[in-house]
C-alpha atoms as a PDB file:
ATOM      1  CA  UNK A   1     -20.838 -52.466  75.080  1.00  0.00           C
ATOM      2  CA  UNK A   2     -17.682 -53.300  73.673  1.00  0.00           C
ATOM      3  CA  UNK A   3     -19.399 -55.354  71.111  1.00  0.00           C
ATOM      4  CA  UNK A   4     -21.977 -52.845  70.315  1.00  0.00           C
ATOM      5  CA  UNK A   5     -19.417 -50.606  69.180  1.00  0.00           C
ATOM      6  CA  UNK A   6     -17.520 -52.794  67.032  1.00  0.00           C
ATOM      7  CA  UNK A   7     -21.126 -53.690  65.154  1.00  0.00           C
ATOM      8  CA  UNK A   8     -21.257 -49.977  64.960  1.00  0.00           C
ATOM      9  CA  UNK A   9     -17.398 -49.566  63.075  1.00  0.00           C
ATOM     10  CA  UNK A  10     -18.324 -52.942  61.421  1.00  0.00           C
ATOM     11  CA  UNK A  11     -21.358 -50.485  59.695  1.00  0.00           C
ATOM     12  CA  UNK A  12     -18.671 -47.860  58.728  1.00  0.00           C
ATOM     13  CA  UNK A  13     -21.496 -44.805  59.014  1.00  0.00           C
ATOM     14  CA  UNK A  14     -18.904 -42.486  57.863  1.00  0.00           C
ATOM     15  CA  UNK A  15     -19.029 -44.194  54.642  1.00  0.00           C
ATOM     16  CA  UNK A  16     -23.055 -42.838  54.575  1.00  0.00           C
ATOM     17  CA  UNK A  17     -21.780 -40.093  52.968  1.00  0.00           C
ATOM     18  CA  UNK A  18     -21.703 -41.594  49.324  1.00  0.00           C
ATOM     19  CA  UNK A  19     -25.661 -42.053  49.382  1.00  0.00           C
ATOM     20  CA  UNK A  20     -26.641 -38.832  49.018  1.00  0.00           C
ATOM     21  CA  UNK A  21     -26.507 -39.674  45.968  1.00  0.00           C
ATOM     22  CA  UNK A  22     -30.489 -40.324  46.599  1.00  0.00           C
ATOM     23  CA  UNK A  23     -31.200 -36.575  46.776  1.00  0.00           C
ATOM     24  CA  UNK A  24     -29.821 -35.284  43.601  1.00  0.00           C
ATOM     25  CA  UNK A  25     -33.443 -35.652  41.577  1.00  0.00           C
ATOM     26  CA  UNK A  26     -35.155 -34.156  44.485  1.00  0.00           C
ATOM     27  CA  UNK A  27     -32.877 -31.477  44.360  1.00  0.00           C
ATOM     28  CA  UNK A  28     -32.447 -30.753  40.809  1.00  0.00           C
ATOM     29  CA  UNK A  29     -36.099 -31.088  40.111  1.00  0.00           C
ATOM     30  CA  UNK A  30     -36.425 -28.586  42.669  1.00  0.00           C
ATOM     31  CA  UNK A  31     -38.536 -30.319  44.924  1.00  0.00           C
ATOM     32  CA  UNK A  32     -36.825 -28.911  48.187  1.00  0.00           C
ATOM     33  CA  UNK A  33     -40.363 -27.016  49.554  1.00  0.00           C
ATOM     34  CA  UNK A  34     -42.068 -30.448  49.064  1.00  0.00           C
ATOM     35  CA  UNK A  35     -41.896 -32.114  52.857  1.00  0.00           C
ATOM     36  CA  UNK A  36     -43.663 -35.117  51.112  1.00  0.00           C
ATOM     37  CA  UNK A  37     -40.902 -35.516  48.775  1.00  0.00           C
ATOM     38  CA  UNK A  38     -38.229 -35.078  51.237  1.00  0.00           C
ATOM     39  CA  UNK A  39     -39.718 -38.004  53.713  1.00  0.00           C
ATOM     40  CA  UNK A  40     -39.394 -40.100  51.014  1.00  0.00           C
ATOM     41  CA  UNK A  41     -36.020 -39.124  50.160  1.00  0.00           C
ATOM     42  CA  UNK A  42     -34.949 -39.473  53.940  1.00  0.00           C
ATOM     43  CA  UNK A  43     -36.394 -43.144  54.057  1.00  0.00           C
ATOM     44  CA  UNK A  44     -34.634 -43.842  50.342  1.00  0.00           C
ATOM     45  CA  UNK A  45     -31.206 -42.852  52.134  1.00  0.00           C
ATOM     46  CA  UNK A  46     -31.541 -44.562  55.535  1.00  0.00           C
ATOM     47  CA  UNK A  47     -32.549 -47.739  53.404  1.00  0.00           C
ATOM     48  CA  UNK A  48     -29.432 -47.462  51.181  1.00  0.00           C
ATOM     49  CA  UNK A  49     -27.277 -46.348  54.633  1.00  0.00           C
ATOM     50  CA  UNK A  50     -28.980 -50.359  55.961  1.00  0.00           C
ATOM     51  CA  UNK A  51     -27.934 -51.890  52.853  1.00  0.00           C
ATOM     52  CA  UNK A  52     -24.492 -50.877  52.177  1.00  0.00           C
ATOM     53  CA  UNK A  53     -23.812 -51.217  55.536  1.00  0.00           C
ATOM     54  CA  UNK A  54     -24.499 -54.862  55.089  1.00  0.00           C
ATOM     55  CA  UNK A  55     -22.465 -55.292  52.246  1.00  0.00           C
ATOM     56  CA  UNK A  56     -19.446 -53.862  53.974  1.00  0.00           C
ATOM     57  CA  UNK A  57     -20.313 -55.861  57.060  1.00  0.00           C
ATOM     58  CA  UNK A  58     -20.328 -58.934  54.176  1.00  0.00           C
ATOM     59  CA  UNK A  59     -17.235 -57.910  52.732  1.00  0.00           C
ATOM     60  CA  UNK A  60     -14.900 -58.022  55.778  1.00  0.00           C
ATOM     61  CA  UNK A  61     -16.267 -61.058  56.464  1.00  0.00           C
ATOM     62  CA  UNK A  62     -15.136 -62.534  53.343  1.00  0.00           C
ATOM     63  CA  UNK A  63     -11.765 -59.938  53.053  1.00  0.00           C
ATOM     64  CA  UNK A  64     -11.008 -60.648  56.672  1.00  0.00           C
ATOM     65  CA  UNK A  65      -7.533 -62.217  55.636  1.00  0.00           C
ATOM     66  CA  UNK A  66      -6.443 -59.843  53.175  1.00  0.00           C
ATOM     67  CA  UNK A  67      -7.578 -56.933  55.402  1.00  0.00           C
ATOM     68  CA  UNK A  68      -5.208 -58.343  58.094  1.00  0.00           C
ATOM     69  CA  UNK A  69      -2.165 -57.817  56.491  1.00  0.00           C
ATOM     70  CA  UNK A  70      -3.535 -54.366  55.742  1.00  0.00           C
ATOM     71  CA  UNK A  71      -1.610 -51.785  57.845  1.00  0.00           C
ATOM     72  CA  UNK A  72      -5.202 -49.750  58.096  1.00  0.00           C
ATOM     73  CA  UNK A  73      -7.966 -52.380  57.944  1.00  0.00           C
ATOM     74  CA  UNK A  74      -6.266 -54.897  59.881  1.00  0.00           C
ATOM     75  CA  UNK A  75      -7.481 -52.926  62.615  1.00  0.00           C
ATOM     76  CA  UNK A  76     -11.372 -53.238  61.684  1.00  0.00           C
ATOM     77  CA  UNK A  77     -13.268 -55.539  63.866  1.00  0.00           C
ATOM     78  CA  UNK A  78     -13.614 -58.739  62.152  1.00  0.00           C
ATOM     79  CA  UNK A  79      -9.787 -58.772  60.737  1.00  0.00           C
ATOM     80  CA  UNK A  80      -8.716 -58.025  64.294  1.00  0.00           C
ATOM     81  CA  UNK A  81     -10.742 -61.260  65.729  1.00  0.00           C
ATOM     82  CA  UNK A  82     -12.918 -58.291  68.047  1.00  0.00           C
ATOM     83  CA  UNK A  83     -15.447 -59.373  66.632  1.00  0.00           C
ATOM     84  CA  UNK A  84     -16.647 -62.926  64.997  1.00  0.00           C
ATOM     85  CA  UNK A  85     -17.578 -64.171  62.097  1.00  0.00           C
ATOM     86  CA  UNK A  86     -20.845 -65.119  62.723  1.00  0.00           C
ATOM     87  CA  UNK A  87     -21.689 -62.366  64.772  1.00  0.00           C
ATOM     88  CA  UNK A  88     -20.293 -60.232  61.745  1.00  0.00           C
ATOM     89  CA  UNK A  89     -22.678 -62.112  59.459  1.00  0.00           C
ATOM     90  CA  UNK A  90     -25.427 -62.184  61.286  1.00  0.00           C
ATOM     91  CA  UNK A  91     -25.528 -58.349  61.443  1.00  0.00           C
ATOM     92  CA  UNK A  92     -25.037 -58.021  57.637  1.00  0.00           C
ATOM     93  CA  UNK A  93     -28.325 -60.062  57.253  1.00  0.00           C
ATOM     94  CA  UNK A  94     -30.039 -58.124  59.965  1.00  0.00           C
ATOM     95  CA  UNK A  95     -29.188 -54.827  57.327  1.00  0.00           C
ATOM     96  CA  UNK A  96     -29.576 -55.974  55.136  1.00  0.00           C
ATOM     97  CA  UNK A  97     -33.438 -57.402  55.832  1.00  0.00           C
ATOM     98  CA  UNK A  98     -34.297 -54.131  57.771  1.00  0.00           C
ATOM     99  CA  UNK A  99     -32.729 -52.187  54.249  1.00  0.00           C
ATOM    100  CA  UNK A 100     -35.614 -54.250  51.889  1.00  0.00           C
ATOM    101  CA  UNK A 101     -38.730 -53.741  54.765  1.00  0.00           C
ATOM    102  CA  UNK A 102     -37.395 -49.854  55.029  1.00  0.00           C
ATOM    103  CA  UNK A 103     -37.566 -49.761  51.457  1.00  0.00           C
ATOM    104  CA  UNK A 104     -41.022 -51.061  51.494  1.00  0.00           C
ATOM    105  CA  UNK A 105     -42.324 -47.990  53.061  1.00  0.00           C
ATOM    106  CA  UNK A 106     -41.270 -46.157  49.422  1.00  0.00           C
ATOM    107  CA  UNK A 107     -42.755 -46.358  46.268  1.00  0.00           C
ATOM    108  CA  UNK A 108     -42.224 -48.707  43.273  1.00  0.00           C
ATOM    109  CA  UNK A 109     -39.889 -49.566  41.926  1.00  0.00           C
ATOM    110  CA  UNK A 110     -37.815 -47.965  45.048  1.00  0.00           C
ATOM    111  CA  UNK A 111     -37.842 -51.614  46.681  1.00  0.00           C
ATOM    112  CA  UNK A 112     -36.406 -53.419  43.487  1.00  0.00           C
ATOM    113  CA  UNK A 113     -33.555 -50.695  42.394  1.00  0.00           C
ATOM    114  CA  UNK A 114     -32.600 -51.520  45.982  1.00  0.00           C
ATOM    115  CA  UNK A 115     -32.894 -55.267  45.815  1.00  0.00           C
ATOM    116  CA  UNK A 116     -31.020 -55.280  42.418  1.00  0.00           C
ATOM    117  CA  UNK A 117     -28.130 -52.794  44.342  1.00  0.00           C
ATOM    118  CA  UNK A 118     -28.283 -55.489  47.064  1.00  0.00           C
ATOM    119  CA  UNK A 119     -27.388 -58.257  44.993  1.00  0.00           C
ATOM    120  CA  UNK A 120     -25.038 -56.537  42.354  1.00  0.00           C
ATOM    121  CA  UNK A 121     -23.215 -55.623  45.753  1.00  0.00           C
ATOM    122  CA  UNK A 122     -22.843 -59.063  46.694  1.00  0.00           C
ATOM    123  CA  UNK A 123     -21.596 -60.597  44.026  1.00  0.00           C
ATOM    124  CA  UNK A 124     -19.231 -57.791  43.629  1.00  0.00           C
ATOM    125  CA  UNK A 125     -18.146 -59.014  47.353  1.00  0.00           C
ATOM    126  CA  UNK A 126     -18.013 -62.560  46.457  1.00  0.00           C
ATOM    127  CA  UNK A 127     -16.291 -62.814  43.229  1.00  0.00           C
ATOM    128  CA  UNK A 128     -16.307 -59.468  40.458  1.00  0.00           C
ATOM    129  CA  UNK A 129     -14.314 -57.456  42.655  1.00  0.00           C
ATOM    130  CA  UNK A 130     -11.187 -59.707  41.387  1.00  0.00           C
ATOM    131  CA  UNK A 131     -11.736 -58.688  38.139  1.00  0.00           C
ATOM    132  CA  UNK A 132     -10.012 -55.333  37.098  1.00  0.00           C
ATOM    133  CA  UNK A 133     -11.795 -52.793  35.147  1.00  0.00           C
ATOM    134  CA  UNK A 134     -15.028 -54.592  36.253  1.00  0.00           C
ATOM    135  CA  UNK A 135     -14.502 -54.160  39.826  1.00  0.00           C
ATOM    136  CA  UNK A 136     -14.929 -50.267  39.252  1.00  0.00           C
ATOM    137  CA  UNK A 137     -17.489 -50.419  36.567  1.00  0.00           C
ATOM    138  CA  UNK A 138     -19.649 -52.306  39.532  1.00  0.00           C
ATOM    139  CA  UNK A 139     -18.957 -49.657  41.850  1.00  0.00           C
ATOM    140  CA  UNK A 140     -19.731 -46.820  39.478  1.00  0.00           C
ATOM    141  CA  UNK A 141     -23.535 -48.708  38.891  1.00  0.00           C
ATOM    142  CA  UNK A 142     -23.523 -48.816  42.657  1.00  0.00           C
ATOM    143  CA  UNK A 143     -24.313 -44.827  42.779  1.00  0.00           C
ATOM    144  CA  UNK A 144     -26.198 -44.677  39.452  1.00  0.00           C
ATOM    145  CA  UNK A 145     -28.637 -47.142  41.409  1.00  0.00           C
ATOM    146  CA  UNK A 146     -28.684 -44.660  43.989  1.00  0.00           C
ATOM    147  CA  UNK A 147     -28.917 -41.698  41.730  1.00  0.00           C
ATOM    148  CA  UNK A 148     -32.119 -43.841  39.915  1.00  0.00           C
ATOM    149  CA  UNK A 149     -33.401 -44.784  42.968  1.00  0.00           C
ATOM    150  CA  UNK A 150     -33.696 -41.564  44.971  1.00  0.00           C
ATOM    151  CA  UNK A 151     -35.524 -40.141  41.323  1.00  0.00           C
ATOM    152  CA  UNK A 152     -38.065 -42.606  42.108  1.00  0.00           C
ATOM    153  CA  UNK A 153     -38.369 -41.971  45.579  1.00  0.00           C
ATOM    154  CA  UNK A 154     -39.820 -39.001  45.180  1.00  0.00           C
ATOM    155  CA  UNK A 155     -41.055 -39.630  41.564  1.00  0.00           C
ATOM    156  CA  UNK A 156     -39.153 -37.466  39.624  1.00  0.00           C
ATOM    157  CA  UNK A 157     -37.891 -38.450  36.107  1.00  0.00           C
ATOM    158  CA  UNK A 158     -33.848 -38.611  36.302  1.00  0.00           C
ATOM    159  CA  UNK A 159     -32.064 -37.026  33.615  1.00  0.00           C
ATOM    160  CA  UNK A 160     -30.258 -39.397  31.436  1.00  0.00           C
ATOM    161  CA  UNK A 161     -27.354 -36.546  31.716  1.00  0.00           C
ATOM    162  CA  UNK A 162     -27.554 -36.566  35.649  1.00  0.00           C
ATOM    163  CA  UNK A 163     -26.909 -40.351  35.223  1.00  0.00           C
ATOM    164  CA  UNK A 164     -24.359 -40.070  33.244  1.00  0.00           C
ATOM    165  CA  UNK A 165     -22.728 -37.477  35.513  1.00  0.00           C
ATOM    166  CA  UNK A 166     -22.750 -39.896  38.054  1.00  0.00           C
ATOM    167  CA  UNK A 167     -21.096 -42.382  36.305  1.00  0.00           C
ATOM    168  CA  UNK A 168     -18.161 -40.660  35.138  1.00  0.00           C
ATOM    169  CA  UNK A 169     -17.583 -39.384  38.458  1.00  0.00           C
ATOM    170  CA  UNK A 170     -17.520 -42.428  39.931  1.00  0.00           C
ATOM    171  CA  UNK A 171     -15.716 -44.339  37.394  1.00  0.00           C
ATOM    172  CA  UNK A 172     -13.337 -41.383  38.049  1.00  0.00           C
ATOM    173  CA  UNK A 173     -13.422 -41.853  41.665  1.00  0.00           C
ATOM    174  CA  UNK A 174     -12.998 -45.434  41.641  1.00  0.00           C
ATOM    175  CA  UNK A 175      -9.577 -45.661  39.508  1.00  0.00           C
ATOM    176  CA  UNK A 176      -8.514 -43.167  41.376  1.00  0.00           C
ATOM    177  CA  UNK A 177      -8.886 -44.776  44.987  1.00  0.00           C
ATOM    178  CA  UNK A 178      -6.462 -48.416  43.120  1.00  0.00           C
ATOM    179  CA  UNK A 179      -4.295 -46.090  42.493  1.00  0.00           C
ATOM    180  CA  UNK A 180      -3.823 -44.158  45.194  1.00  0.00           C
ATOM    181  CA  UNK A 181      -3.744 -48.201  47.325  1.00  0.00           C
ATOM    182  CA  UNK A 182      -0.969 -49.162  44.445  1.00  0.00           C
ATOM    183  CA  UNK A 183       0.810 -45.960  45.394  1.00  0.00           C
ATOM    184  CA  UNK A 184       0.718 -46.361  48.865  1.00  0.00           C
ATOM    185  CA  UNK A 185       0.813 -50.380  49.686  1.00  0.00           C
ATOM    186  CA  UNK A 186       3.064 -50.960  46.755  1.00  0.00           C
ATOM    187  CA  UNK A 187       3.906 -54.815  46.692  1.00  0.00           C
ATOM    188  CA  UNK A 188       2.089 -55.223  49.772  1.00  0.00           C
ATOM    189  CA  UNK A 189      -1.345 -54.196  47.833  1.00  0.00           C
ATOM    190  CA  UNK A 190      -1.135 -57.759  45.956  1.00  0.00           C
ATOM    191  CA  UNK A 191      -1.575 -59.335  49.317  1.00  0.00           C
ATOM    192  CA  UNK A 192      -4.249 -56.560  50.519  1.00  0.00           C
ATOM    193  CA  UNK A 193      -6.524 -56.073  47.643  1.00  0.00           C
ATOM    194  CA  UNK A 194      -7.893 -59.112  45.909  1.00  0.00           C
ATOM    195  CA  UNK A 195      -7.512 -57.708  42.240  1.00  0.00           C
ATOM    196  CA  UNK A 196      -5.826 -58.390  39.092  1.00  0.00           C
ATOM    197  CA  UNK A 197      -2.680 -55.624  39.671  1.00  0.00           C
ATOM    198  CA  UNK A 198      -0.979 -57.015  36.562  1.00  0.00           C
ATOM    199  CA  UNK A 199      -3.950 -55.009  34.789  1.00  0.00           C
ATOM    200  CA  UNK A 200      -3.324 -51.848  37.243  1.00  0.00           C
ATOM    201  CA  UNK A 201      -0.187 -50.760  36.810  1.00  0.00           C
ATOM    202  CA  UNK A 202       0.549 -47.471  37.160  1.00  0.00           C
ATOM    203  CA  UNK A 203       0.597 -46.499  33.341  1.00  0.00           C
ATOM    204  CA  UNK A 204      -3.014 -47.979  33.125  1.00  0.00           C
ATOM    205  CA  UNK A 205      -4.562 -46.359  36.020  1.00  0.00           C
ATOM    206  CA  UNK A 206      -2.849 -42.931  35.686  1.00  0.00           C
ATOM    207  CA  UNK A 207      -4.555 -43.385  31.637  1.00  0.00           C
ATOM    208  CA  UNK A 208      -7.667 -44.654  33.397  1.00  0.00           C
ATOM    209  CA  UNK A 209      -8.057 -41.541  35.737  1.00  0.00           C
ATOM    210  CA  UNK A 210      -7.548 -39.282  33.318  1.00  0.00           C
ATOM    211  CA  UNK A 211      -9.997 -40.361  30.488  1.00  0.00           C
ATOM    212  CA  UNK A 212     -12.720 -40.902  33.243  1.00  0.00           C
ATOM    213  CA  UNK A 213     -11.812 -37.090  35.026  1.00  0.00           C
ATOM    214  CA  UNK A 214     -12.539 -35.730  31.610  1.00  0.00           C
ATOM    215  CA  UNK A 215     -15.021 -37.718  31.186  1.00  0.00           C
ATOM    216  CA  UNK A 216     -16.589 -36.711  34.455  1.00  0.00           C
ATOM    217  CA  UNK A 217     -15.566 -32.797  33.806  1.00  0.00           C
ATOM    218  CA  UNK A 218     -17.149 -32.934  29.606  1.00  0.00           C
ATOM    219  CA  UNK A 219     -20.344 -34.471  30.679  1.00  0.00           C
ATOM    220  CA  UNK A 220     -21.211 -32.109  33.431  1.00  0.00           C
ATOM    221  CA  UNK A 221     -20.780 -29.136  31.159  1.00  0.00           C
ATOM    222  CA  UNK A 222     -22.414 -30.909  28.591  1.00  0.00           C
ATOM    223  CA  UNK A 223     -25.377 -31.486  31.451  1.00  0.00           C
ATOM    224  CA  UNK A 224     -25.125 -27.156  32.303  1.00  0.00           C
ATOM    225  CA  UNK A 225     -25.728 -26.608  28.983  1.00  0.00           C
ATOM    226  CA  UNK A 226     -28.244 -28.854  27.478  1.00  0.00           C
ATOM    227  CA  UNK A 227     -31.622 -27.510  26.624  1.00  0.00           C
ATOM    228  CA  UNK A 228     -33.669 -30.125  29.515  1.00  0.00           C
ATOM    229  CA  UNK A 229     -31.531 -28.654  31.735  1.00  0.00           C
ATOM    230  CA  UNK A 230     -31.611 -24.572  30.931  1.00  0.00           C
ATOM    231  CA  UNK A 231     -35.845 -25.269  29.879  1.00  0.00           C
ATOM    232  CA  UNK A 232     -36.715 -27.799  32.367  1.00  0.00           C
ATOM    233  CA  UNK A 233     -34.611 -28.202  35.743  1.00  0.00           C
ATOM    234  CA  UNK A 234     -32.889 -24.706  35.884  1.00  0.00           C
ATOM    235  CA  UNK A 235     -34.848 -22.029  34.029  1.00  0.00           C
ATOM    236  CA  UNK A 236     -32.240 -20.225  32.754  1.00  0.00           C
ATOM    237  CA  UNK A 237     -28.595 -20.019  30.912  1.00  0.00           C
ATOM    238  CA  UNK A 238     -26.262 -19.508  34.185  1.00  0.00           C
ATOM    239  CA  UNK A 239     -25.661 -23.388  35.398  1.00  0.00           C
ATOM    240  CA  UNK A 240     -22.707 -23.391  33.619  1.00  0.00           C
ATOM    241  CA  UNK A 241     -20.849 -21.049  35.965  1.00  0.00           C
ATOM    242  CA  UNK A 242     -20.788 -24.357  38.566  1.00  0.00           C
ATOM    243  CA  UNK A 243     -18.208 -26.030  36.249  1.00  0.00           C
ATOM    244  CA  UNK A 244     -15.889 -24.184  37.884  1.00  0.00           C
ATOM    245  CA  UNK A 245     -15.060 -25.928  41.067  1.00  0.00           C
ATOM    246  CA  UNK A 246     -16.220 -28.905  39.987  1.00  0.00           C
ATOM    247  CA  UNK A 247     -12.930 -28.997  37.519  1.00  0.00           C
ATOM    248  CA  UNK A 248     -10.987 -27.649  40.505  1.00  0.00           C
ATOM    249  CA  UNK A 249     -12.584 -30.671  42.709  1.00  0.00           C
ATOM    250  CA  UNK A 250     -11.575 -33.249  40.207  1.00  0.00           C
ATOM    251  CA  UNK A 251      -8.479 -32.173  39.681  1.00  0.00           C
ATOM    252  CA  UNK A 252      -7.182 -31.507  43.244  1.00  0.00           C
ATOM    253  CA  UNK A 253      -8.744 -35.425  43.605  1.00  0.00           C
ATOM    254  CA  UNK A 254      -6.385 -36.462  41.053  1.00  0.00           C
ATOM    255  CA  UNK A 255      -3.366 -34.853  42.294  1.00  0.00           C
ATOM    256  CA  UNK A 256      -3.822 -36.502  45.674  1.00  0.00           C
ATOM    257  CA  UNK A 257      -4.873 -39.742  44.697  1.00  0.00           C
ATOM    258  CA  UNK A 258      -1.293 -40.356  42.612  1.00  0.00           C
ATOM    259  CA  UNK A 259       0.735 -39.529  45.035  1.00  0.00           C
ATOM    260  CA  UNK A 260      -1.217 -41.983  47.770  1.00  0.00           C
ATOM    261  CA  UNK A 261      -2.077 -39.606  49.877  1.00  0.00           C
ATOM    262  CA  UNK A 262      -5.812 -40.396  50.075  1.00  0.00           C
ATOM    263  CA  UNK A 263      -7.464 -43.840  50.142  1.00  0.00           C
ATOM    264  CA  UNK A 264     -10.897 -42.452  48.520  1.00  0.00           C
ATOM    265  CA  UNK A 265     -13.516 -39.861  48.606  1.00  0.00           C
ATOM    266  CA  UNK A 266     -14.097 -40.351  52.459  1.00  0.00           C
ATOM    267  CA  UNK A 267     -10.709 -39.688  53.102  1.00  0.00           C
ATOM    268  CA  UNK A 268     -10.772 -36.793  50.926  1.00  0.00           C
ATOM    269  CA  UNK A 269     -13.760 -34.920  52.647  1.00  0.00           C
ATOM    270  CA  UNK A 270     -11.679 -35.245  55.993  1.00  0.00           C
ATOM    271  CA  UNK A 271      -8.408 -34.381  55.112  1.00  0.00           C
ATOM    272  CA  UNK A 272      -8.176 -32.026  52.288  1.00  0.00           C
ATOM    273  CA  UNK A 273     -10.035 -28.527  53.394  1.00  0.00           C
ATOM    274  CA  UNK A 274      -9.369 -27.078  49.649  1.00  0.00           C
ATOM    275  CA  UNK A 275     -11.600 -29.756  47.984  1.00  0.00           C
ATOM    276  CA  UNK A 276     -13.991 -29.230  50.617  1.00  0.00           C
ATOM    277  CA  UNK A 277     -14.172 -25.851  50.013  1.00  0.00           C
ATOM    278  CA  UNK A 278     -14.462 -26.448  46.111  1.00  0.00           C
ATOM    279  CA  UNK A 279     -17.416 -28.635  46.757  1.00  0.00           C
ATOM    280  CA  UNK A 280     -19.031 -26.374  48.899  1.00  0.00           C
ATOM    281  CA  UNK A 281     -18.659 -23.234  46.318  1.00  0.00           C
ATOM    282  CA  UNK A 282     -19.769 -25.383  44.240  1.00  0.00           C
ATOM    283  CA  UNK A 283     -23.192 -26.092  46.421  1.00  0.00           C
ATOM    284  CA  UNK A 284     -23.628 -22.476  47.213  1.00  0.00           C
ATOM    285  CA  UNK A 285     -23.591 -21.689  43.393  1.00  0.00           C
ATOM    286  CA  UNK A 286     -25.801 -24.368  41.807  1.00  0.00           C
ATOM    287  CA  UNK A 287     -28.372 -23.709  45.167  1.00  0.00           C
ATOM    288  CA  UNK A 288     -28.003 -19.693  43.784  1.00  0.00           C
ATOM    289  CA  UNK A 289     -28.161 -20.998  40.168  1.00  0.00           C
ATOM    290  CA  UNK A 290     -31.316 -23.225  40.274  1.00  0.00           C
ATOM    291  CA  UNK A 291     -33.516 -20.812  43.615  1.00  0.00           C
ATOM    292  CA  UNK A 292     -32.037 -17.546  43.077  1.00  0.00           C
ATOM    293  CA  UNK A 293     -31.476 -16.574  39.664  1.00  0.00           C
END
């Protein structure tokens, strides 16, 4: 039992959140009556839940001594010796082979977007995550995949302004998250964090987060008001009322993240109730915007 439930924290499900990522075409194309299009867009996200799974199972294999001098992840299975190596790795191949015959079940080119996450993912594990700048820019294609992917799930052209979206917030998302571990670990995030710090210093990151937040905030207005979106996704003139909390959202992140209060956008979600509440005005109003109006 014991070691059933440290497979299950080796998994991280909590960290499931960040592929719903996969339902933003079906949503926005305003497929939500079609039960068709929503199987597929269940079996998209349970294939990319399998498959990042296995990279994180991957990656604390391979971080397993870093993460032990980390005052939070020394505790996760594998850096903690409750669980071994092999059995560790094992389980990431098990993911990740059940991820590519889930993905099967969905249409082309479903199956490849997720083989190409897959290995993108890896390599990022073995080697690119050393390399600053790059180590977020591989992230940030890790939920444009998923954006991409969920599109063709359901078979739904994605907007070249919905991808775009999606990579400025995660850009956004990612600088933010070194900089709230620089903030927080300090010297000791040399020893916990495999990445070139001498690139993230605090002047850099701070810079970083802020060109990417208005990045993130510019496109998404520029995505409320373009004419695909008002003629062909929304119908009408009022989406741009939702940049509202999103610039609330992005901000409160960025207050949060340089101080080191957070450790990412998981963290976030459980411990701040105001940017909750921002992104769930934020759902209410673009559901009211794009069914109601």
């Amino acid at each position: 039992m014991r070691t059933l439930l440290n497979l299950v924290r080796l998994a991280r499900p909590s960290h499931w959140l960040k592929n719903v990522f996969v339902f933003a075409a079906l949503i926005f194309a305003k497929r939500v009556l079609d039960p068709d299009a929503w199987a597929a867009a269940w079996t998209a996200f349970a294939a990319f839940c399998l498959a990042s799974s296995a990279v994180y199972a991957f990656n604390d294999v391979l971080d397993r001594k870093e993460d032990a001098a980390h005052p939070v992840k020394r505790r996760r299975p594998v850096a903690s010796g409750q669980l071994s190596v092999g059995a560790a790795l094992g389980f990431s191949v098990v993911l990740a082979a059940a991820a590519v015959c889930l993905s099967l079940l969905v249409r082309q080119p479903f199956p490849v977007l997720l083989g190409v996450y897959l290995v993108l993912m890896a390599a990022y594990t073995v080697a690119l995550k050393r390399v600053a700048i790059l180590d977020v820019l591989i992230i940030a294609s890790g939920f444009v995949i998923r954006a991409l992917a969920g599109g063709e799930a359901v078979g739904v052209d994605v907007s070249h302004w919905l991808l775009l979206c999606t990579l400025t917030l995660s850009l956004f998302l990612g600088f933010a998250k070194r900089e709230s571990e620089r903030v927080a670990l300090g010297e000791d995030a040399v020893r916990t964090r495999p990445v070139q710090w001498g690139v993230y210093t605090q002047r850099s990151l701070e810079h970083m987060m802020t060109v990417s937040a208005a990045l993130t905030i510019v496109t998404y207005m520029l995505y409320t008001v373009s004419p695909r979106t008002v003629e062909k996704v929304v119908g009408n003139h009022w989406m741009f009322i939702t940049v509202l909390p999103v610039v609330y959202a992005v901000f409160r992140f960025h207050s949060r993240a340089i101080t080191g209060e957070i450790a990412g956008p998981v963290d976030m979600v459980r411990r701040d109730a105001a940017f909750v509440a921002a992104l769930v005005v934020w759902v209410v109003m673009a559901a009211a915007v794009l069914f109601a109006l």
